[in-house]
Protein backbone atom coordinates (compact mmCIF):
# COMPACT_ATOMS: atom_id res chain seq x y z
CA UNK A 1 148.13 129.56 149.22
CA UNK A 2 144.45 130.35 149.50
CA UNK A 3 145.08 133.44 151.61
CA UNK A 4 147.78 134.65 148.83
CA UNK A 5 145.09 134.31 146.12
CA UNK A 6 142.29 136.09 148.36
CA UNK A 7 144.86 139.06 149.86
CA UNK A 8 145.93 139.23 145.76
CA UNK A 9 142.43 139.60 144.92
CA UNK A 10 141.78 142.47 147.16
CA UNK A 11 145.15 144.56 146.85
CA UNK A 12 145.72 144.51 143.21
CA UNK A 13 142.76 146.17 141.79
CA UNK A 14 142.78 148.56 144.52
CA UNK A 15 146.32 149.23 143.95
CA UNK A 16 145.60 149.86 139.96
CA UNK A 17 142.94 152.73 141.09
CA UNK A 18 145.55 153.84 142.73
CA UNK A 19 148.06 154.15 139.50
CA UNK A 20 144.97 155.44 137.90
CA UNK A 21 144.45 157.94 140.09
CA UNK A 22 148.40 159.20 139.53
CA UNK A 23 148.83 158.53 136.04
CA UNK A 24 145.47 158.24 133.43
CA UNK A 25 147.94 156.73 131.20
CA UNK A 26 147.39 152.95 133.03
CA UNK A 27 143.95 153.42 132.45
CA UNK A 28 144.52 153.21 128.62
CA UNK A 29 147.10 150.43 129.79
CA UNK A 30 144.74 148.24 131.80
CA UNK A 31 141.96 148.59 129.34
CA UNK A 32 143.98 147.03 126.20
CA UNK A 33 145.59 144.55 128.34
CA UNK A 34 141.57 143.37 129.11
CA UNK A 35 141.08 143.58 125.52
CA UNK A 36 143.76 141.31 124.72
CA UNK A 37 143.69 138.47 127.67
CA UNK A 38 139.36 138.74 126.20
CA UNK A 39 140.55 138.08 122.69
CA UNK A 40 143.15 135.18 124.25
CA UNK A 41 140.80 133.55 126.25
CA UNK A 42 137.91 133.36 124.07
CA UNK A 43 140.01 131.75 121.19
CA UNK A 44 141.35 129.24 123.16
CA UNK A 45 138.23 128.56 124.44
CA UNK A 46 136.20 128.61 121.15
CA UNK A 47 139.19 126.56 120.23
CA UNK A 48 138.73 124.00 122.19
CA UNK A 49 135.02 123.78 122.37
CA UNK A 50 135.55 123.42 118.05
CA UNK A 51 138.28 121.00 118.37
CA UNK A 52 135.97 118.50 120.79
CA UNK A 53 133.14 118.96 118.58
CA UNK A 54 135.01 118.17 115.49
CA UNK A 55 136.85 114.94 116.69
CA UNK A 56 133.31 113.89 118.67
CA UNK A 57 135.55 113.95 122.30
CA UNK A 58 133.13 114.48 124.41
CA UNK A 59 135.43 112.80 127.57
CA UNK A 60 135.50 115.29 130.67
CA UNK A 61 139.38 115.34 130.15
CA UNK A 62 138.97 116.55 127.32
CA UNK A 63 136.52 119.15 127.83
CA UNK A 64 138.77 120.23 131.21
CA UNK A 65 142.13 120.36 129.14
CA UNK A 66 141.05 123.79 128.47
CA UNK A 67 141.91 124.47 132.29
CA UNK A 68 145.61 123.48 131.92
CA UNK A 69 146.58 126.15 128.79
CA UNK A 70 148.55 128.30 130.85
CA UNK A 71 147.53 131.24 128.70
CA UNK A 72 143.78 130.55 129.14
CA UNK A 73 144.60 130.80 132.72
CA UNK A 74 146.80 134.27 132.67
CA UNK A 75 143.95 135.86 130.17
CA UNK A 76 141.24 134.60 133.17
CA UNK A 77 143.15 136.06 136.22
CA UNK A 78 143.45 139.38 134.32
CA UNK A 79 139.78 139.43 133.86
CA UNK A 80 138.83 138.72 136.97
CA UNK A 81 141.23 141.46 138.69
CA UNK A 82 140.04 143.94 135.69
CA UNK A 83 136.40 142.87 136.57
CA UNK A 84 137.07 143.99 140.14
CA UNK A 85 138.80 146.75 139.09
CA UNK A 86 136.26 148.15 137.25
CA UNK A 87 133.51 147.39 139.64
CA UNK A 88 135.47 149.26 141.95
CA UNK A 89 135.93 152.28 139.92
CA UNK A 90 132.05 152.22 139.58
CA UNK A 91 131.86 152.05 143.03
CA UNK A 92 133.88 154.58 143.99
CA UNK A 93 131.92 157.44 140.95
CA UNK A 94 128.72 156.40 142.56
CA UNK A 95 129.36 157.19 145.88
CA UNK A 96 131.02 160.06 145.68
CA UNK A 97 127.73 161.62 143.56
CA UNK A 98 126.00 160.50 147.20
């Protein structure tokens, strides 16, 4: 499992340079998707930061629930692979000015 998530880490924002490199369209694509899966995942976690204050649950399970939200979890991965993505784009402009 841990080699699937590194190998998955590596080949999917290279392969969505690549689609961006065919068609500027998934640019536009990639970029609202991170705007979204940013909006998700800091509701649910200003959610849930709100919600602990408010009831005074300060327990560790409570605090880690956050981690189980399946949707927190989808709008993380997508930021971390956009994150790479884009770091990788950056990459790529700077060294070809070299």
């Amino acid at each position: 499992m841990k080699i699937l998530i590194l190998l998955t880490i590596i080949a999917v924002p290279i392969m969505m340079n690549i689609l961006v490199k065919f068609k500027q369209v998934f640019g536009l694509i990639f970029h609202f998707i991170a705007i979204v899966a940013y909006v998700v995942f800091g509701f649910i976690a200003a959610f849930s930061i709100a919600e602990i204050i408010i009831y005074h649950e300060v327990f560790m399970t409570n605090i880690h629930a956050v981690f189980l939200n399946f949707y927190f979890i989808l709008a993380g991965s997508y930021l971390g692979i956009y994150g790479l993505y884009e770091l990788i784009r950056l990459f790529i402009k700077q060294f070809l000015k070299i």
